[in-house]
PDB file of N, CA and C in Angstrom:
ATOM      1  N   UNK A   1       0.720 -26.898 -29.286  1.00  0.00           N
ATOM      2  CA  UNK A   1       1.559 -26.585 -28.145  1.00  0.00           C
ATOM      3  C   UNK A   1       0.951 -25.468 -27.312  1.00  0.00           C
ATOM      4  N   UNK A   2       0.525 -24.598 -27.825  1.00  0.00           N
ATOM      5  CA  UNK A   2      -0.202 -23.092 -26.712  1.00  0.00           C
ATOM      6  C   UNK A   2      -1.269 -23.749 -26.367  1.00  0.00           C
ATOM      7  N   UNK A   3      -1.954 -24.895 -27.226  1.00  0.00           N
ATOM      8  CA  UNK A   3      -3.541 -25.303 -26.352  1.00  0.00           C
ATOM      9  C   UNK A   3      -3.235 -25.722 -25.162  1.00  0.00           C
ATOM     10  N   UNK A   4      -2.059 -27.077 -25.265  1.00  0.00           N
ATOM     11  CA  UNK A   4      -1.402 -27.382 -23.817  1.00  0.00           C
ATOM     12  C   UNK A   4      -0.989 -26.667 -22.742  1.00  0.00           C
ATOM     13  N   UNK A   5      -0.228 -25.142 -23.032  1.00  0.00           N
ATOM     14  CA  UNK A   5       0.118 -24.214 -22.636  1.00  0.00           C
ATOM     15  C   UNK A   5      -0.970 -23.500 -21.577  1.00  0.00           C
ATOM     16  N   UNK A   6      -2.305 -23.215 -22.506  1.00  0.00           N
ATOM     17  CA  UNK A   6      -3.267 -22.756 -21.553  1.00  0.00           C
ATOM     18  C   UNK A   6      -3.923 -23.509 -20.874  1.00  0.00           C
ATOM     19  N   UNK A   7      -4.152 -24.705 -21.328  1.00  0.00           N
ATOM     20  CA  UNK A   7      -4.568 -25.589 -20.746  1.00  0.00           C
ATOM     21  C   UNK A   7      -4.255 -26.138 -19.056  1.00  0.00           C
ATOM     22  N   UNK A   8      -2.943 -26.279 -19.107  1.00  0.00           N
ATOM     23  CA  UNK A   8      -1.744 -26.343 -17.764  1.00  0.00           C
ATOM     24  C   UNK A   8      -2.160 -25.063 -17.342  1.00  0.00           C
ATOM     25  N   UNK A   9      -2.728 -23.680 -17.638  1.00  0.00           N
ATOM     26  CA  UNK A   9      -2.754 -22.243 -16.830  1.00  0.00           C
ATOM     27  C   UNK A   9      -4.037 -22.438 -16.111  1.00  0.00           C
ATOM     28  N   UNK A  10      -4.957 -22.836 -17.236  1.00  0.00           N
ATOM     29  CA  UNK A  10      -6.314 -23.000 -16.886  1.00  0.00           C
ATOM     30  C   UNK A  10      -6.372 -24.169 -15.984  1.00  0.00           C
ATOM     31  N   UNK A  11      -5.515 -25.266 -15.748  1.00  0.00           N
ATOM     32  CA  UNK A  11      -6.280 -26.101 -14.824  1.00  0.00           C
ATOM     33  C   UNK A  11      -5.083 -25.297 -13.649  1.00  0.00           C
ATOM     34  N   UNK A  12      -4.179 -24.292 -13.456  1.00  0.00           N
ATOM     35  CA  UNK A  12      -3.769 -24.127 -12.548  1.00  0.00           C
ATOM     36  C   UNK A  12      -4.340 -22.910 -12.092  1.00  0.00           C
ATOM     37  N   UNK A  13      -5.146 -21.961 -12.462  1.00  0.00           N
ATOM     38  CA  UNK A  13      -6.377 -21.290 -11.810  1.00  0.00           C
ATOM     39  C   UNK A  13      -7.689 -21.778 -11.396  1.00  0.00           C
ATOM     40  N   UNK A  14      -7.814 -22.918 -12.010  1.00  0.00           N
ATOM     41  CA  UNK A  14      -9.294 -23.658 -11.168  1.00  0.00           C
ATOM     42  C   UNK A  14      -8.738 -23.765  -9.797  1.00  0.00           C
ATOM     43  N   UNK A  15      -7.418 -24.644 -10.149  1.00  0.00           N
ATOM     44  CA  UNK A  15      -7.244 -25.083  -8.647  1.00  0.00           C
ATOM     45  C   UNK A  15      -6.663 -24.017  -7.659  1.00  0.00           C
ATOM     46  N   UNK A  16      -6.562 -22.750  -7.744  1.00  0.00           N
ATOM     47  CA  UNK A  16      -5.876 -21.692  -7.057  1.00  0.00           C
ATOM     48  C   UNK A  16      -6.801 -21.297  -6.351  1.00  0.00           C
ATOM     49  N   UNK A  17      -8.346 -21.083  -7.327  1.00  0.00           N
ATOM     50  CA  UNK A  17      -9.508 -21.024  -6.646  1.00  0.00           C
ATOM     51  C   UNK A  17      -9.914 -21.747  -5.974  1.00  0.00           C
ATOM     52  N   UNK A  18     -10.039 -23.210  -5.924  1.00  0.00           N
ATOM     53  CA  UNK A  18     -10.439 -23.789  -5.626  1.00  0.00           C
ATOM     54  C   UNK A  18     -10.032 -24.217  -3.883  1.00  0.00           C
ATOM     55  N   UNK A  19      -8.511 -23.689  -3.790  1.00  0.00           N
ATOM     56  CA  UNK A  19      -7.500 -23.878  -2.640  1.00  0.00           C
ATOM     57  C   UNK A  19      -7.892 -22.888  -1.995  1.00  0.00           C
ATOM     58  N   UNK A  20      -8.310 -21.618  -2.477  1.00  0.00           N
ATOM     59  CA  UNK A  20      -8.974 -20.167  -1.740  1.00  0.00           C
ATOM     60  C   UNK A  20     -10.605 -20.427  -0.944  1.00  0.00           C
ATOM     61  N   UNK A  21     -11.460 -21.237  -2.275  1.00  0.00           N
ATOM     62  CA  UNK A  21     -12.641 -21.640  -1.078  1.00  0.00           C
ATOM     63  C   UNK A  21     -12.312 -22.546  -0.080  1.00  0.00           C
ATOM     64  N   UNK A  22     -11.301 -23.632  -0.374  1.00  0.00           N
ATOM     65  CA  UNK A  22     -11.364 -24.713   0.899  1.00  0.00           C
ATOM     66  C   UNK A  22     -10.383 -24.293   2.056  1.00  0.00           C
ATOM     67  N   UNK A  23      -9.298 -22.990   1.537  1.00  0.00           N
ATOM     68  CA  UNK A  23      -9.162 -22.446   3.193  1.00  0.00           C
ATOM     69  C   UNK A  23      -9.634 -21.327   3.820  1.00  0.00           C
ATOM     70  N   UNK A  24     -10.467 -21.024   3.086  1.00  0.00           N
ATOM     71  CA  UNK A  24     -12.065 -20.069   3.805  1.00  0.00           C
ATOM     72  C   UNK A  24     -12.534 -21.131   4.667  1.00  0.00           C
ATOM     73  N   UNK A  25     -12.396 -22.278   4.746  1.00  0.00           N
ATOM     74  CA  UNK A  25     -13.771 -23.183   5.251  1.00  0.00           C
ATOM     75  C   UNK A  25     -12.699 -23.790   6.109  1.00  0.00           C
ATOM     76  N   UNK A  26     -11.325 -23.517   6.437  1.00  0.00           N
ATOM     77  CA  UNK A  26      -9.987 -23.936   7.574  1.00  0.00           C
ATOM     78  C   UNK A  26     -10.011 -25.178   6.644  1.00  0.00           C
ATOM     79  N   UNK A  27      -8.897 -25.337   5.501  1.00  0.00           N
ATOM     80  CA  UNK A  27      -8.762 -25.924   5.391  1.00  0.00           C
ATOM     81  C   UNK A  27      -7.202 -26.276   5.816  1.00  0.00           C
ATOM     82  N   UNK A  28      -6.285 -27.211   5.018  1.00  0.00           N
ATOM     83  CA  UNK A  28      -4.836 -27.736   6.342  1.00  0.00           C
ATOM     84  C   UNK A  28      -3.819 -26.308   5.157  1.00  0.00           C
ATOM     85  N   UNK A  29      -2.458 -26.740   6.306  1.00  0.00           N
ATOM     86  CA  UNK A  29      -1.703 -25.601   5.938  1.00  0.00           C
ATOM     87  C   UNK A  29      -1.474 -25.066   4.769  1.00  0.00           C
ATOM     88  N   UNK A  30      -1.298 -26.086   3.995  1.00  0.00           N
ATOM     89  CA  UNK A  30      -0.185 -26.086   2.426  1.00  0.00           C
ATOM     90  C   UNK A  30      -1.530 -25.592   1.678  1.00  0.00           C
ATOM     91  N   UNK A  31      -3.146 -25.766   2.124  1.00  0.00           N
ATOM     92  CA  UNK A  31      -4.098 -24.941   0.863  1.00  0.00           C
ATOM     93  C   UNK A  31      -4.148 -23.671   1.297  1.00  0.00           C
ATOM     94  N   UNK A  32      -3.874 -23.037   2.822  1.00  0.00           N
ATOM     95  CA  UNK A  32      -3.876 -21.958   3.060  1.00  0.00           C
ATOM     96  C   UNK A  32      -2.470 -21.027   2.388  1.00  0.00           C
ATOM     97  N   UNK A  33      -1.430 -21.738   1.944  1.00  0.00           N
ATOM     98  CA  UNK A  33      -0.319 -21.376   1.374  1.00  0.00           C
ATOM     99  C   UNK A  33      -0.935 -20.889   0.191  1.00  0.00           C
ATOM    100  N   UNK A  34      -1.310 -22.410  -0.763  1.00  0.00           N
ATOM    101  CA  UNK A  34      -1.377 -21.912  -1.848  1.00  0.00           C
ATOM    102  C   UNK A  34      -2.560 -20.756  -1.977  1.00  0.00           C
ATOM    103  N   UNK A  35      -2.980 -20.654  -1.297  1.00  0.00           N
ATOM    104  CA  UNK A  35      -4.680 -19.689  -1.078  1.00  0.00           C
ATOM    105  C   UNK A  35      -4.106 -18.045  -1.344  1.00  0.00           C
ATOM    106  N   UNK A  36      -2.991 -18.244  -0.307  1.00  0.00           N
ATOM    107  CA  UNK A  36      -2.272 -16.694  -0.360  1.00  0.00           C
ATOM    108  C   UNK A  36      -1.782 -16.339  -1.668  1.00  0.00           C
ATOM    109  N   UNK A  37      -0.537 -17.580  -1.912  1.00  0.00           N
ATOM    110  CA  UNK A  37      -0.068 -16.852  -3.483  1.00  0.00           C
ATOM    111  C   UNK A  37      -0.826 -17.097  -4.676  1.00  0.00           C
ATOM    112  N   UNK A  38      -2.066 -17.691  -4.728  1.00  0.00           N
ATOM    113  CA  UNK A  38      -2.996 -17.609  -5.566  1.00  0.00           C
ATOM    114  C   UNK A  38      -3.794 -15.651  -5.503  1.00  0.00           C
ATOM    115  N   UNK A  39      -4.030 -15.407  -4.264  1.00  0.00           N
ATOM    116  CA  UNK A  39      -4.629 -14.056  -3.978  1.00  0.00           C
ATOM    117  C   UNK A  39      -3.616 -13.277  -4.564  1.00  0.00           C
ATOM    118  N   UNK A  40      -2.490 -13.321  -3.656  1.00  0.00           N
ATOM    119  CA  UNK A  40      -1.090 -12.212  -3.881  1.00  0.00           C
ATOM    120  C   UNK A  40      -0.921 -12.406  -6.220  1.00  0.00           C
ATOM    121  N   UNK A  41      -0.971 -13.258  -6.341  1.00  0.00           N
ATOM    122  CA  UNK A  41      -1.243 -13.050  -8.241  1.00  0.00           C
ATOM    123  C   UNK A  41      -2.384 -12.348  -8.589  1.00  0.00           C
ATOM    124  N   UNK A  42      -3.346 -12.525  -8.081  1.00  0.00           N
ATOM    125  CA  UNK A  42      -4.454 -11.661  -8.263  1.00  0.00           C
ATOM    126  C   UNK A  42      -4.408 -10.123  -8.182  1.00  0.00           C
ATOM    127  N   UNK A  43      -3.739  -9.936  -7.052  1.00  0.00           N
ATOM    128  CA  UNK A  43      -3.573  -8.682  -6.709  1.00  0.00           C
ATOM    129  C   UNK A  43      -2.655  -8.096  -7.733  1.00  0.00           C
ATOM    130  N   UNK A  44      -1.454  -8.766  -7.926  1.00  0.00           N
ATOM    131  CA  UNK A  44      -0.270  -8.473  -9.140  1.00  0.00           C
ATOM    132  C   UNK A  44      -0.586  -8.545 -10.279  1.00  0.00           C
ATOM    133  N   UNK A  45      -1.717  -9.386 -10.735  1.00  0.00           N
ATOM    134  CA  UNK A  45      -2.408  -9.134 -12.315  1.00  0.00           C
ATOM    135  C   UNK A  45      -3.285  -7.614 -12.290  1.00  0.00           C
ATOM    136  N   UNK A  46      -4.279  -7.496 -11.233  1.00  0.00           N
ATOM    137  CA  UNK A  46      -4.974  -6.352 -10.610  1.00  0.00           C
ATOM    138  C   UNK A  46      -4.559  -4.618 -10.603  1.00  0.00           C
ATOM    139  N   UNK A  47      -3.268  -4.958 -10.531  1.00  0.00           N
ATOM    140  CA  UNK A  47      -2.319  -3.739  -9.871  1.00  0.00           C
ATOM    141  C   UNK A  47      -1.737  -3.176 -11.691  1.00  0.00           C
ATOM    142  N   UNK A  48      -1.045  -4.358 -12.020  1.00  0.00           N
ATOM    143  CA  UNK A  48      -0.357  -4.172 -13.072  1.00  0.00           C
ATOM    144  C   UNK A  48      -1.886  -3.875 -14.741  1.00  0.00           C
ATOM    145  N   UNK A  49      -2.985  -4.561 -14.364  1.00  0.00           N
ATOM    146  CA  UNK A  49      -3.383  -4.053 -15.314  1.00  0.00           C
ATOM    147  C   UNK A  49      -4.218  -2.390 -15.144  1.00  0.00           C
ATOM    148  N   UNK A  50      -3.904  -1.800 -13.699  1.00  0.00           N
ATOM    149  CA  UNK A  50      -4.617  -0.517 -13.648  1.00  0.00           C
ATOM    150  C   UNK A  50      -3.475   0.363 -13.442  1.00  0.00           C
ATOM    151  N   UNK A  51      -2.331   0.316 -13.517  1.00  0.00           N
ATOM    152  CA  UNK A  51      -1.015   0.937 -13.843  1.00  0.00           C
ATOM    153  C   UNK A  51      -1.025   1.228 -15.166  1.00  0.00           C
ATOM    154  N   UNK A  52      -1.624   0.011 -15.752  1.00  0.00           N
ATOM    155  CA  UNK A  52      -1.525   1.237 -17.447  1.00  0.00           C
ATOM    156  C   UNK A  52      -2.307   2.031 -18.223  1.00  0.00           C
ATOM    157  N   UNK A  53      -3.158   2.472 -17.029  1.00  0.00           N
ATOM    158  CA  UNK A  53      -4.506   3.169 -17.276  1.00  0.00           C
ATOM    159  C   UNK A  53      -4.252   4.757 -16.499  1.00  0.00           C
ATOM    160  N   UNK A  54      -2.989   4.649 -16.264  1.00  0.00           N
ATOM    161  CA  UNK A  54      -2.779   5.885 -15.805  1.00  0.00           C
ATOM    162  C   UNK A  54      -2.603   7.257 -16.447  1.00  0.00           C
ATOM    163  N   UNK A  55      -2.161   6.962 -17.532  1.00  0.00           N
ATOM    164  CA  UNK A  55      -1.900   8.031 -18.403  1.00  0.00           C
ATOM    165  C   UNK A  55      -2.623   8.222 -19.501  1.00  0.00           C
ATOM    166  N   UNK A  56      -4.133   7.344 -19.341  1.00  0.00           N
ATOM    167  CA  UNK A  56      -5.213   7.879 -20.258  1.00  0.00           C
ATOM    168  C   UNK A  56      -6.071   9.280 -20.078  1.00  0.00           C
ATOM    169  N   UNK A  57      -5.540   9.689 -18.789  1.00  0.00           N
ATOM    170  CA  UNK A  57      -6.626  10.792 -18.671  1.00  0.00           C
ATOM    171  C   UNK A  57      -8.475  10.528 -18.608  1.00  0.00           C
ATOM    172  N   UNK A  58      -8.883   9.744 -18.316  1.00  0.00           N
ATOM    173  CA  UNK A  58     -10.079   9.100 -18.217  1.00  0.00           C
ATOM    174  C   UNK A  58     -10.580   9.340 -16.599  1.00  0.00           C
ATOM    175  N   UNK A  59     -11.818   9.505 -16.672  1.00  0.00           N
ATOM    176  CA  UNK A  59     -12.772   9.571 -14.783  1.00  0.00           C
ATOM    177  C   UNK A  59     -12.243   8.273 -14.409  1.00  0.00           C
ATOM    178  N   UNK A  60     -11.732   8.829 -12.827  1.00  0.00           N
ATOM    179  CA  UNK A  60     -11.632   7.937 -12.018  1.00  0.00           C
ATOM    180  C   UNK A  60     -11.981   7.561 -11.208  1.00  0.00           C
TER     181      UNK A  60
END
């Protein structure tokens, strides 16, 4: 059941990427949609994993 699990994640980040190069290149509306909230997760995985690096005291 989790192989399926990642499996369904993993083929839904190929294609997130994949919707991000083809509306770099103008592609039609709905890949420029998904293009954004594919980025906007990026940014929210991005954000949230350097939020918990705050209170290590480590060079920044």
């Amino acid at each position: 059941m989790a192989v399926l699990i990642l499996s369904g994640v993993l083929v839904l980040a190929v294609g997130g990427c994949v919707c991000v190069v083809w509306a770099a290149r103008g592609g039609p509306r709905w890949v420029r949609a998904v293009s954004a909230v594919t980025l906007a997760a990026g940014e929210l995985a991005r954000g949230s994993k350097s939020s918990g690096r705050r209170g290590s005291g480590g060079d920044d």
